[in-house]
C-alpha atoms as a PDB file:
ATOM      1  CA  UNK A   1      72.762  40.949   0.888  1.00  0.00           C
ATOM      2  CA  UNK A   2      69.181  39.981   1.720  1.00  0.00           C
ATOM      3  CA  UNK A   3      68.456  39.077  -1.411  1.00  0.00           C
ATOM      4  CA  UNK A   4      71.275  36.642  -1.664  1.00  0.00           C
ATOM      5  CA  UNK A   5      70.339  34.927   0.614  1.00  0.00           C
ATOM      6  CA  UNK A   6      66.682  34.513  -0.018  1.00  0.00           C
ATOM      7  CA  UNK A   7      67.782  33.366  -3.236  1.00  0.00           C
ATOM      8  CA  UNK A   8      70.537  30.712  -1.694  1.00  0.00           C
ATOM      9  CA  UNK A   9      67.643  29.136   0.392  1.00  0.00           C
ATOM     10  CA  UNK A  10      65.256  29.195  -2.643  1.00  0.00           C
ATOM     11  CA  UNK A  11      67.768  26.780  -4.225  1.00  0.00           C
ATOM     12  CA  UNK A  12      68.809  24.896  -1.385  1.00  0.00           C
ATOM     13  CA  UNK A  13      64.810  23.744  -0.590  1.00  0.00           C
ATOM     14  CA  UNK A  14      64.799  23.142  -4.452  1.00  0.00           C
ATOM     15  CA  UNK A  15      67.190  20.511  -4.098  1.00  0.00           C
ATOM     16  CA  UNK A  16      65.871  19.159  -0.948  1.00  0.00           C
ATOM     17  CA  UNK A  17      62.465  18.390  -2.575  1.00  0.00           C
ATOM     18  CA  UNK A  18      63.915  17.150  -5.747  1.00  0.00           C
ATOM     19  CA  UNK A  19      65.875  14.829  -3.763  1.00  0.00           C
ATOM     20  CA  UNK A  20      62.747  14.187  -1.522  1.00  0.00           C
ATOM     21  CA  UNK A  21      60.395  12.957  -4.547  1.00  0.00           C
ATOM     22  CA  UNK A  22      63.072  10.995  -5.775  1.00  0.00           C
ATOM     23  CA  UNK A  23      63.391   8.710  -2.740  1.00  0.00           C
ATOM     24  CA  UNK A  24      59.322   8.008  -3.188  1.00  0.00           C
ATOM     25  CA  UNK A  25      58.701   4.254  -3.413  1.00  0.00           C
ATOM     26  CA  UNK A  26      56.338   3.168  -6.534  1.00  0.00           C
ATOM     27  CA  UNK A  27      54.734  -0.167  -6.874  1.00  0.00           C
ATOM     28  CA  UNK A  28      52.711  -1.293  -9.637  1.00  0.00           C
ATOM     29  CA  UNK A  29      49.813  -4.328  -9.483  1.00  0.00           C
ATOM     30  CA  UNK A  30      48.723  -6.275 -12.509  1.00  0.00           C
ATOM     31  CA  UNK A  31      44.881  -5.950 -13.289  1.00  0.00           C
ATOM     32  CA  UNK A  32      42.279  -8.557 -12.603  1.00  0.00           C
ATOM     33  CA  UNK A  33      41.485 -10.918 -14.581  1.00  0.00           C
ATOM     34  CA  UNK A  34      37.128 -10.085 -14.286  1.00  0.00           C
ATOM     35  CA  UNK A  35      36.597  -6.243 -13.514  1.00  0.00           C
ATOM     36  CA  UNK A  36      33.580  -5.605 -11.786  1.00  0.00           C
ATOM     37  CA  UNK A  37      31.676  -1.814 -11.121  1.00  0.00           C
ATOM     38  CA  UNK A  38      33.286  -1.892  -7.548  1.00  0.00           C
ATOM     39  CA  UNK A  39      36.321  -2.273  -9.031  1.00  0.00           C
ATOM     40  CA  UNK A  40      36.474  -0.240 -12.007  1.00  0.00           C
ATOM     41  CA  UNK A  41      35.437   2.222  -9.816  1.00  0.00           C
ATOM     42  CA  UNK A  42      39.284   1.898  -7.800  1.00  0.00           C
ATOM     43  CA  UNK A  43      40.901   2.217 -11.360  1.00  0.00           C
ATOM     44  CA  UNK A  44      41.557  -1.480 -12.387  1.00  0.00           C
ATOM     45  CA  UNK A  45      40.835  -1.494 -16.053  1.00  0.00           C
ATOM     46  CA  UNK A  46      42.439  -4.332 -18.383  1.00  0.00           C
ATOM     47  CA  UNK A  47      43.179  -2.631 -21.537  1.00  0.00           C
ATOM     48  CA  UNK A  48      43.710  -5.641 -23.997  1.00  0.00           C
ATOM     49  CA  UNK A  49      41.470  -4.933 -27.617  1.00  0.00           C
ATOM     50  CA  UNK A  50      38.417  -7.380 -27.538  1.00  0.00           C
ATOM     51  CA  UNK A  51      38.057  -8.834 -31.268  1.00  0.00           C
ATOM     52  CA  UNK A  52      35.408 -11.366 -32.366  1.00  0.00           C
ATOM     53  CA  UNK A  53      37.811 -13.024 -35.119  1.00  0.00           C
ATOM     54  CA  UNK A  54      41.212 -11.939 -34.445  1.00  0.00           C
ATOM     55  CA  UNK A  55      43.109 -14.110 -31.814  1.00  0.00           C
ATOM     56  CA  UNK A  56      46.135 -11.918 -31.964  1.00  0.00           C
ATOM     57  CA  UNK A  57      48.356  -9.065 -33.864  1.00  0.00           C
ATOM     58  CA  UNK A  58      52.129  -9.063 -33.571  1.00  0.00           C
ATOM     59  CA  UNK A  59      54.180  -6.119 -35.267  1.00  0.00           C
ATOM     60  CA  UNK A  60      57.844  -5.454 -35.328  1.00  0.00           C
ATOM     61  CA  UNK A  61      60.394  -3.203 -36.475  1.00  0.00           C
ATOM     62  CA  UNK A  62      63.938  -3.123 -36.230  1.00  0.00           C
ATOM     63  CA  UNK A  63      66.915  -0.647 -37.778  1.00  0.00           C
ATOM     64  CA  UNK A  64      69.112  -2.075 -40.006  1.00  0.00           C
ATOM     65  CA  UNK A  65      71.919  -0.233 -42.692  1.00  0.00           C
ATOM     66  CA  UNK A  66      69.914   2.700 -42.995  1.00  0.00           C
ATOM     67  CA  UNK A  67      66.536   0.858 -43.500  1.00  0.00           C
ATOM     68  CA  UNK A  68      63.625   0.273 -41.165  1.00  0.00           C
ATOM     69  CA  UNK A  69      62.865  -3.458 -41.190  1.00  0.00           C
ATOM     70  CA  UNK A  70      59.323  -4.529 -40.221  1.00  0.00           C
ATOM     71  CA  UNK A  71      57.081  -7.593 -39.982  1.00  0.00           C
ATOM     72  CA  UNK A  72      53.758  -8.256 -38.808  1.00  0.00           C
ATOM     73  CA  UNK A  73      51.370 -11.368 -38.388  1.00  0.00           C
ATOM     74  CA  UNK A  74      48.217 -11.613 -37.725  1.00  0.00           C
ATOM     75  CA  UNK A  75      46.126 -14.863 -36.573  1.00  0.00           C
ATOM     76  CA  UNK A  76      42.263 -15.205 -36.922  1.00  0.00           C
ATOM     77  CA  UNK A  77      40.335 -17.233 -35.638  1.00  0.00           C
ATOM     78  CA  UNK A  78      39.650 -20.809 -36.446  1.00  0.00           C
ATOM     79  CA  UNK A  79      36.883 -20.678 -39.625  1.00  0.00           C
ATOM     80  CA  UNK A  80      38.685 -17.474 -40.748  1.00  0.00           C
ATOM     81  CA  UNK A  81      38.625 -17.607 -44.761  1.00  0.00           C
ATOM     82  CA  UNK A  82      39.902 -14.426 -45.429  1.00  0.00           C
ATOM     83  CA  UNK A  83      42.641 -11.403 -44.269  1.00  0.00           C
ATOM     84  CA  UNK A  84      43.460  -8.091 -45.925  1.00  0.00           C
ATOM     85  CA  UNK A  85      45.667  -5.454 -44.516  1.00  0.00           C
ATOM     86  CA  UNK A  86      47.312  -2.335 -44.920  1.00  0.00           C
ATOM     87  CA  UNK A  87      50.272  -1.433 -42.968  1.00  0.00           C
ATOM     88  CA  UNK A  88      51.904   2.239 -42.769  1.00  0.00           C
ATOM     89  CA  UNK A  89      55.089   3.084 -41.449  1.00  0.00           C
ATOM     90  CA  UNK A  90      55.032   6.781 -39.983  1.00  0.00           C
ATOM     91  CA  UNK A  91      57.695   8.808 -38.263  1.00  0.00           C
ATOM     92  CA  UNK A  92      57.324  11.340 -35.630  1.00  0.00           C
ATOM     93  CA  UNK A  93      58.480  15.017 -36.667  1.00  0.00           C
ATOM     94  CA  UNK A  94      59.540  17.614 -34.992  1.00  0.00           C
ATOM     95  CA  UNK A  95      56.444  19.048 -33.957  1.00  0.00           C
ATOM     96  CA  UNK A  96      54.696  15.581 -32.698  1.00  0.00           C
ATOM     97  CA  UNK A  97      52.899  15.035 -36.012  1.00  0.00           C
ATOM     98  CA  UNK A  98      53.366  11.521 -38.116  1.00  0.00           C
ATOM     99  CA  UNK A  99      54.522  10.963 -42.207  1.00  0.00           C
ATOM    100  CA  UNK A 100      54.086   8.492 -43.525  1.00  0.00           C
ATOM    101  CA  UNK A 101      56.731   7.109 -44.803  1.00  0.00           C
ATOM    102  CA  UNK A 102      55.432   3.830 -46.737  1.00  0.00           C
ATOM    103  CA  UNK A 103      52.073   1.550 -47.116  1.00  0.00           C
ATOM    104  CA  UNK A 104      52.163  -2.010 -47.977  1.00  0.00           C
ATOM    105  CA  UNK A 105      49.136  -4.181 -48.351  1.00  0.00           C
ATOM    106  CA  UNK A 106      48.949  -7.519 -47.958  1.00  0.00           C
ATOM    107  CA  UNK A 107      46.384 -11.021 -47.787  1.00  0.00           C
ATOM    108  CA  UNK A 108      45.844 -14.053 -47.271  1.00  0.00           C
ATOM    109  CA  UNK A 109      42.659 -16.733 -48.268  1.00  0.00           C
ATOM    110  CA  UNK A 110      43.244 -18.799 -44.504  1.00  0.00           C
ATOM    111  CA  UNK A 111      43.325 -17.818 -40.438  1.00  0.00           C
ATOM    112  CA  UNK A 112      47.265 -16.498 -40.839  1.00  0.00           C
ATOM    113  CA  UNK A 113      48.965 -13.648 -42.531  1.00  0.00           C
ATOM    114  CA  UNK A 114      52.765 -13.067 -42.003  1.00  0.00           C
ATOM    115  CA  UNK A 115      54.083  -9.867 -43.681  1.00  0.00           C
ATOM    116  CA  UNK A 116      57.207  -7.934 -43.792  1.00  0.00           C
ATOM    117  CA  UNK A 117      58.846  -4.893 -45.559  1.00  0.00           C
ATOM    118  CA  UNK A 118      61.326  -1.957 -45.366  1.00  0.00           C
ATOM    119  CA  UNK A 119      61.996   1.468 -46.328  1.00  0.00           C
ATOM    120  CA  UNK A 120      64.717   3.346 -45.653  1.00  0.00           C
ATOM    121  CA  UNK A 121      65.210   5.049 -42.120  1.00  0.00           C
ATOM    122  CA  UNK A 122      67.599   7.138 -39.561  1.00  0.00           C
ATOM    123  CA  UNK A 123      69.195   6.775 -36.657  1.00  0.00           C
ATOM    124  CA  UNK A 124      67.392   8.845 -33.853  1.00  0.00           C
ATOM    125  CA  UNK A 125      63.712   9.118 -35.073  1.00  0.00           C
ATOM    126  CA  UNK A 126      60.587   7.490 -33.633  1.00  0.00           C
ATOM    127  CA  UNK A 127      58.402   4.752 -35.812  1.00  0.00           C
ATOM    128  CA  UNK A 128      54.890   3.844 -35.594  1.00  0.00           C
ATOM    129  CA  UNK A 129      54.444   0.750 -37.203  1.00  0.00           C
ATOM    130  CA  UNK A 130      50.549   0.185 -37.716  1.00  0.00           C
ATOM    131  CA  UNK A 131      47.695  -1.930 -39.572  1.00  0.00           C
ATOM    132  CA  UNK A 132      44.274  -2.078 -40.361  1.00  0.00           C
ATOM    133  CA  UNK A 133      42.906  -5.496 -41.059  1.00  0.00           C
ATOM    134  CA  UNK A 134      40.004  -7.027 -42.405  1.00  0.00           C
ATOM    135  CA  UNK A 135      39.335 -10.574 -41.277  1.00  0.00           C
ATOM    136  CA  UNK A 136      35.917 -12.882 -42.251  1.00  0.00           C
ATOM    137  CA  UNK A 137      34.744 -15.426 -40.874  1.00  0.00           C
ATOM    138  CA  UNK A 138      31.407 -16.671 -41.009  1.00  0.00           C
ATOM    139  CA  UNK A 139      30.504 -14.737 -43.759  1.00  0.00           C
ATOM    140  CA  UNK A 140      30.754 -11.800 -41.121  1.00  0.00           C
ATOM    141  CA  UNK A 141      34.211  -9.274 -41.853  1.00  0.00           C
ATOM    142  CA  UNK A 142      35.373  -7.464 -38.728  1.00  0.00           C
ATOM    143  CA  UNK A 143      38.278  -4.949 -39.452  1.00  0.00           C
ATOM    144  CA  UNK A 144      40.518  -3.470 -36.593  1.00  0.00           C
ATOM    145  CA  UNK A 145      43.652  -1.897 -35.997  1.00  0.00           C
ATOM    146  CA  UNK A 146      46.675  -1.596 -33.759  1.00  0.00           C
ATOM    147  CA  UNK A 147      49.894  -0.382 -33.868  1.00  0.00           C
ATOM    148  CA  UNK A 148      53.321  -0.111 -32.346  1.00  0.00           C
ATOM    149  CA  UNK A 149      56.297   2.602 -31.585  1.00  0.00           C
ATOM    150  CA  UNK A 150      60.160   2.390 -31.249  1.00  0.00           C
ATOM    151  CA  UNK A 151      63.454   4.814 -32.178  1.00  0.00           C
ATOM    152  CA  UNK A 152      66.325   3.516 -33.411  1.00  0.00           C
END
């Protein structure tokens, strides 16, 4: 009988605190625009990639009739005479790992490269769309690489 009802109040204050964290208010506040040691130091870090001759990287993917649609674009920067990149489509197994599931490659002799591709896909399963680029400008070649997730 004791034991019942140790247990009964074991569960009871269960539910009490998981209703309890549940009402906990959360804000979030955008990061400054110049980060300084003091305040790094309170945890405001801006984490946008910092390339000499790529003004951006947009990638997209989107589930379509059994097929995993994707595009990407990438824009250099003004003087750019060359891009080359390889983009891989992976999916997430069971255990956490990625397969790959296809590699395209793709370039272009000016400051833009727009891409796009598919390969077949399921319902269900999470995609990592990513690419590694090569841009020059300058006579200089700076390669980097990004990437982006979604399940369909």
């Amino acid at each position: 009988m004791k034991v019942k009802k140790i247990v009964r109040l074991t569960v009871l204050l269960l539910f009490v605190m998981m209703f309890a964290i549940q009402a906990i208010p959360v804000s979030a506040q955008t990061a400054p625009l110049a980060i300084d040691e003091s305040e790094a130091s309170m945890g405001y870090i801006d984490i946008a990639p910092f390339w000499d001759n790529v003004n951006n990287i947009s990638l997209s993917m989107g589930y379509r009739g059994d097929a995993i649609g994707c595009s990407g674009i990438i824009r250099a920067a003004t003087g750019s005479t060359s891009i080359s990149a390889t983009f891989t489509l992976a999916r997430r197994t069971v255990f956490g790992t990625w397969t790959t599931v296809e590699t395209w490659t793709a370039s272009s002799n000016s400051s833009l490269l727009t891409w796009s591709g598919s390969a077949p896909g399921s319902r269900g399963i999470t995609y990592r769309l990513s690419v590694t680029a090569t841009v020059v400008r300058n006579g200089v070649s700076e390669t980097v690489t990004t990437s982006t997730e979604g399940s369909f």
